[in-house]
Protein backbone atom coordinates (compact mmCIF):
# COMPACT_ATOMS: atom_id res chain seq x y z
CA UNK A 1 -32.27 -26.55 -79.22
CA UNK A 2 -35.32 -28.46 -80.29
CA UNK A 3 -36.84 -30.55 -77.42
CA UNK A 4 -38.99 -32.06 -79.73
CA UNK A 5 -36.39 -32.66 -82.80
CA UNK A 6 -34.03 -34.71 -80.52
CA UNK A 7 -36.14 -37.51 -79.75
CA UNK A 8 -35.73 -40.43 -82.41
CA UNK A 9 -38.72 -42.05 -83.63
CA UNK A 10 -38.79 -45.72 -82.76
CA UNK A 11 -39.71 -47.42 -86.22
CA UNK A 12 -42.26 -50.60 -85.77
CA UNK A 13 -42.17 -54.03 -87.07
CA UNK A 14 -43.69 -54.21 -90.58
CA UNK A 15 -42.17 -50.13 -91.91
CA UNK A 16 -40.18 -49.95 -94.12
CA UNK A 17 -38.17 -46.34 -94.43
CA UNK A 18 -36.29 -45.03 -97.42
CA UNK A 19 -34.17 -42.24 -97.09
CA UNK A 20 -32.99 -40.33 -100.47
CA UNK A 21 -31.39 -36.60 -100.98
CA UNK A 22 -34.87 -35.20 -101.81
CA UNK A 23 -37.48 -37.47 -99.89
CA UNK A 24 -38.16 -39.79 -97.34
CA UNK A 25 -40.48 -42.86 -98.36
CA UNK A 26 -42.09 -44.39 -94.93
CA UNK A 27 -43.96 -47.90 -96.39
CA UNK A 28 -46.25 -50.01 -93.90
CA UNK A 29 -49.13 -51.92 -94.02
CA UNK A 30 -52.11 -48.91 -94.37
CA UNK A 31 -49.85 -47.51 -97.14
CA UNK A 32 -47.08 -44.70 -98.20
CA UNK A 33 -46.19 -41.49 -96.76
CA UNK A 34 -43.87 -39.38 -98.22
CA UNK A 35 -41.89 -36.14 -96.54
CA UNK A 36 -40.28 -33.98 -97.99
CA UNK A 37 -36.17 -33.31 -97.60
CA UNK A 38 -35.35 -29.61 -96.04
CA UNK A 39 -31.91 -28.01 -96.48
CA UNK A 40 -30.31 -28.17 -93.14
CA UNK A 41 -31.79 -31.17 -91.23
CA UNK A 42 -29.86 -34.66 -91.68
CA UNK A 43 -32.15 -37.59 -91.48
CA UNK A 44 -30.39 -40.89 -91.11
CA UNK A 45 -31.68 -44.61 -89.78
CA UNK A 46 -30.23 -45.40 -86.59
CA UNK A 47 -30.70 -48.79 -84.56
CA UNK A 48 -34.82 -49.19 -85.61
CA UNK A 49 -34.62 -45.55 -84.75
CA UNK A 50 -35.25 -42.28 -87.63
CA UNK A 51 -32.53 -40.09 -86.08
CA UNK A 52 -33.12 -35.61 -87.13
CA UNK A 53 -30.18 -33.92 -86.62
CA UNK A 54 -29.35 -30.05 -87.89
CA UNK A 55 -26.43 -29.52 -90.12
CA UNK A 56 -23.41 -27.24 -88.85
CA UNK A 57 -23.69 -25.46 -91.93
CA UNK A 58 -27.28 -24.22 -92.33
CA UNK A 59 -28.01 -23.56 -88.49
CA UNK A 60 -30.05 -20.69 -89.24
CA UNK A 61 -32.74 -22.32 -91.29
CA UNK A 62 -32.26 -25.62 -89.92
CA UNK A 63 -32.88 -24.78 -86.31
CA UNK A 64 -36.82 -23.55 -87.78
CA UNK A 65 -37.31 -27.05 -88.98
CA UNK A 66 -35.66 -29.54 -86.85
CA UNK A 67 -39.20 -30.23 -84.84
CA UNK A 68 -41.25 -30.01 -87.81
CA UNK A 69 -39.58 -32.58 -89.90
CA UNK A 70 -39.35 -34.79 -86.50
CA UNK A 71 -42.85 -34.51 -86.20
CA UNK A 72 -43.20 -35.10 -89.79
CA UNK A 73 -41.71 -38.43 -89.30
CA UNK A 74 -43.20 -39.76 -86.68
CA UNK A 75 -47.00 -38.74 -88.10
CA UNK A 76 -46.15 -40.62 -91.25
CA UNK A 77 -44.67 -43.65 -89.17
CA UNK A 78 -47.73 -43.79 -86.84
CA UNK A 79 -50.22 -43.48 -89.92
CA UNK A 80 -48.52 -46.04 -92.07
CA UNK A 81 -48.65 -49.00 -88.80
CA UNK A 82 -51.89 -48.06 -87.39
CA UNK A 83 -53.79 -44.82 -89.66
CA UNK A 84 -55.30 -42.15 -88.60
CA UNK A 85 -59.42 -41.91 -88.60
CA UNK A 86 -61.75 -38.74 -88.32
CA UNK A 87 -65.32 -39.08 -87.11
CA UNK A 88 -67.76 -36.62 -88.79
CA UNK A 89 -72.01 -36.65 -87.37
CA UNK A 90 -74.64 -35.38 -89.43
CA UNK A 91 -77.02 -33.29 -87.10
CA UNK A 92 -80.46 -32.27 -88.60
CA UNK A 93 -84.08 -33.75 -89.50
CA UNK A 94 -83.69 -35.68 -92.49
CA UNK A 95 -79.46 -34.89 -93.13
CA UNK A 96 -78.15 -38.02 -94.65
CA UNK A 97 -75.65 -39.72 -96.35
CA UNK A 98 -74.97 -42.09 -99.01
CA UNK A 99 -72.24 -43.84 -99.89
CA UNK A 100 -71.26 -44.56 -103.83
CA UNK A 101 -68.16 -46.44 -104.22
CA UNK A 102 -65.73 -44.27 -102.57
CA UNK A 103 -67.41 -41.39 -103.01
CA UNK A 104 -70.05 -39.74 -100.47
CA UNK A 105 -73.32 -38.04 -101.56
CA UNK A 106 -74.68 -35.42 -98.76
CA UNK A 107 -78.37 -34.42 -98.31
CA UNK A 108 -77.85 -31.71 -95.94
CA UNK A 109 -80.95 -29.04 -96.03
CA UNK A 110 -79.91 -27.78 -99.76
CA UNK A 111 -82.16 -28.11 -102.89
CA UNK A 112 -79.73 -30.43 -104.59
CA UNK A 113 -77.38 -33.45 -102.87
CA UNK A 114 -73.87 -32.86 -102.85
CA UNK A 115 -71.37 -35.21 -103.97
CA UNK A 116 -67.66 -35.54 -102.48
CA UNK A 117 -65.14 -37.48 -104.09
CA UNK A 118 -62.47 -39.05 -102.03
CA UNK A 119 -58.99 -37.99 -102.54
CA UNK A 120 -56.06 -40.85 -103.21
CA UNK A 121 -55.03 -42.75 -100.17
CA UNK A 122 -58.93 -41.67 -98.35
CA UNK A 123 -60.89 -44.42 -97.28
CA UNK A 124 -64.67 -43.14 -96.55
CA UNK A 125 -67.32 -45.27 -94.60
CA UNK A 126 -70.79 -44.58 -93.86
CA UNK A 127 -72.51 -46.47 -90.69
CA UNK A 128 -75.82 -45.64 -90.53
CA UNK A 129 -76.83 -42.62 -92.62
CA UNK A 130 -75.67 -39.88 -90.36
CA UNK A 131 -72.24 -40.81 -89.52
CA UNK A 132 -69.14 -40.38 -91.85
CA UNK A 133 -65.75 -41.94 -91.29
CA UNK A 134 -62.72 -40.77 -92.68
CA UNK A 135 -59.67 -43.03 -92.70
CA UNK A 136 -56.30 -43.03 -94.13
CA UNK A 137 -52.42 -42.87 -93.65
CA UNK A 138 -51.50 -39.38 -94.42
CA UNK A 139 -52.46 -37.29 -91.07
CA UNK A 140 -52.47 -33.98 -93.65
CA UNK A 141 -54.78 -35.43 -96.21
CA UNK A 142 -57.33 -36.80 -93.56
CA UNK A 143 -57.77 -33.69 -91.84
CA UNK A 144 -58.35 -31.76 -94.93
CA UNK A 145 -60.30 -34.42 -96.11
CA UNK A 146 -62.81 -34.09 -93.24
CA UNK A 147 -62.31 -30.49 -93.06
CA UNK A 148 -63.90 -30.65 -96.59
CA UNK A 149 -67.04 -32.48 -95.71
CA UNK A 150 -67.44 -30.37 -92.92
CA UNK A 151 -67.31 -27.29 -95.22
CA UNK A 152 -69.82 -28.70 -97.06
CA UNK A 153 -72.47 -27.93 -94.16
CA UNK A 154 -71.09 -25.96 -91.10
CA UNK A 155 -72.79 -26.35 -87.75
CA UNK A 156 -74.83 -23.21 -87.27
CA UNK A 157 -75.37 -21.96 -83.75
CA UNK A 158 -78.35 -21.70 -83.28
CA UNK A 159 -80.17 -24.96 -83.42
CA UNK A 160 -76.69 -26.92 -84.55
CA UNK A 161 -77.76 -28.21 -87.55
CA UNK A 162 -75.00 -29.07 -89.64
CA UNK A 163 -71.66 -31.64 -90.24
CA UNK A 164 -69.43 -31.25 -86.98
CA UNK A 165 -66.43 -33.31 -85.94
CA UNK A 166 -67.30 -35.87 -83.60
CA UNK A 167 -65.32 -34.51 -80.32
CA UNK A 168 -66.57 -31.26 -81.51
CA UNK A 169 -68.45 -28.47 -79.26
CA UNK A 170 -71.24 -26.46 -80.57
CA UNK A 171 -70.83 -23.17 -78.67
CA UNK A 172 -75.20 -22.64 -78.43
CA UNK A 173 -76.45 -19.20 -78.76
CA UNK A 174 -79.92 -18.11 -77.59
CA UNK A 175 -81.37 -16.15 -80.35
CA UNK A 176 -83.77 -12.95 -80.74
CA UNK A 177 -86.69 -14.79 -78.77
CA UNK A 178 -84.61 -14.57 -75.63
CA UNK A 179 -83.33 -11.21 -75.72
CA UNK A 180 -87.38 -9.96 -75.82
């Protein structure tokens, strides 16, 4: 049994869910987030509640699922009422970035800028010119989204120089000079 795939997700004021054979459409005010149906799992809309349950015929595959599509749910709910946002810093003399329309352009220690182009349903902001934020309804494509931008320029050890994740820890190391 799924301890996580039994709780219902409480649907807010203001989202709107559409359940079909092959897709659930969650609607709210930052936008649309759409999951996919899995053999097995029976979604239905309960009481302002999404209820998962497995199907007695598919227990098997079903019982694999039943959390994930839960979880599923209740990402797209929370990112369609309130979004989900990623901070990203820029750490390095003269690392910058500029925004152009909704697309980002990175000077990051290369020879040459380079450009990023938002994906559909991305909102990116610049404040400053060292700090990116990534906004957006779909949990998925905001991560990878910011993943991206950090894969543009990792941090580096050493003196960590690069795009990191605003929570995120450089792990320092000392270098040859210290070993001597």
């Amino acid at each position: 049994m799924s301890k996580i795939g039994k709780v219902p997700v409480k649907i807010p004021e203001g989202v709107d869910v559409q359940i079909s054979e092959e897709m659930i459409n969650v609607t709210g005010a930052k936008g649309s987030v759409q999951v996919t149906q899995i053999p097995g799992i029976i979604v239905s809309n309960k009481d302002s509640n999404i209820v998962v349950e497995l199907s007695s015929e598919d227990l098997v595959n079903g019982s694999a699922y039943w959390g994930l599509v839960r979880s599923l749910l209740n990402n797209a709910v929370i990112g369609v009422s309130e979004g989900f946002i990623k901070m990203l810093d820029l750490v390095g003399v003269g690392y910058r970035v500029e925004k152009i329309g909704n697309n980002l352009k990175f000077f990051v220690g290369y020879s040459h800028s380079v450009e990023f182009n938002a994906p559909e349903g991305i909102l990116l902001e610049v404040e400053g010119n060292t700090v990116v934020k990534v906004s957006g309804a779909s949990k998925h494509m905001v991560g990878q989204a910011a993943a991206n931008i950090r894969a543009i320029r990792k941090p580096e050890p050493y003196k960590g120089k690069g795009i990191k994740y605003r929570d995120e820890i450089i792990k320092r190391k000392q270098g040859k000079a210290a070993k001597a």
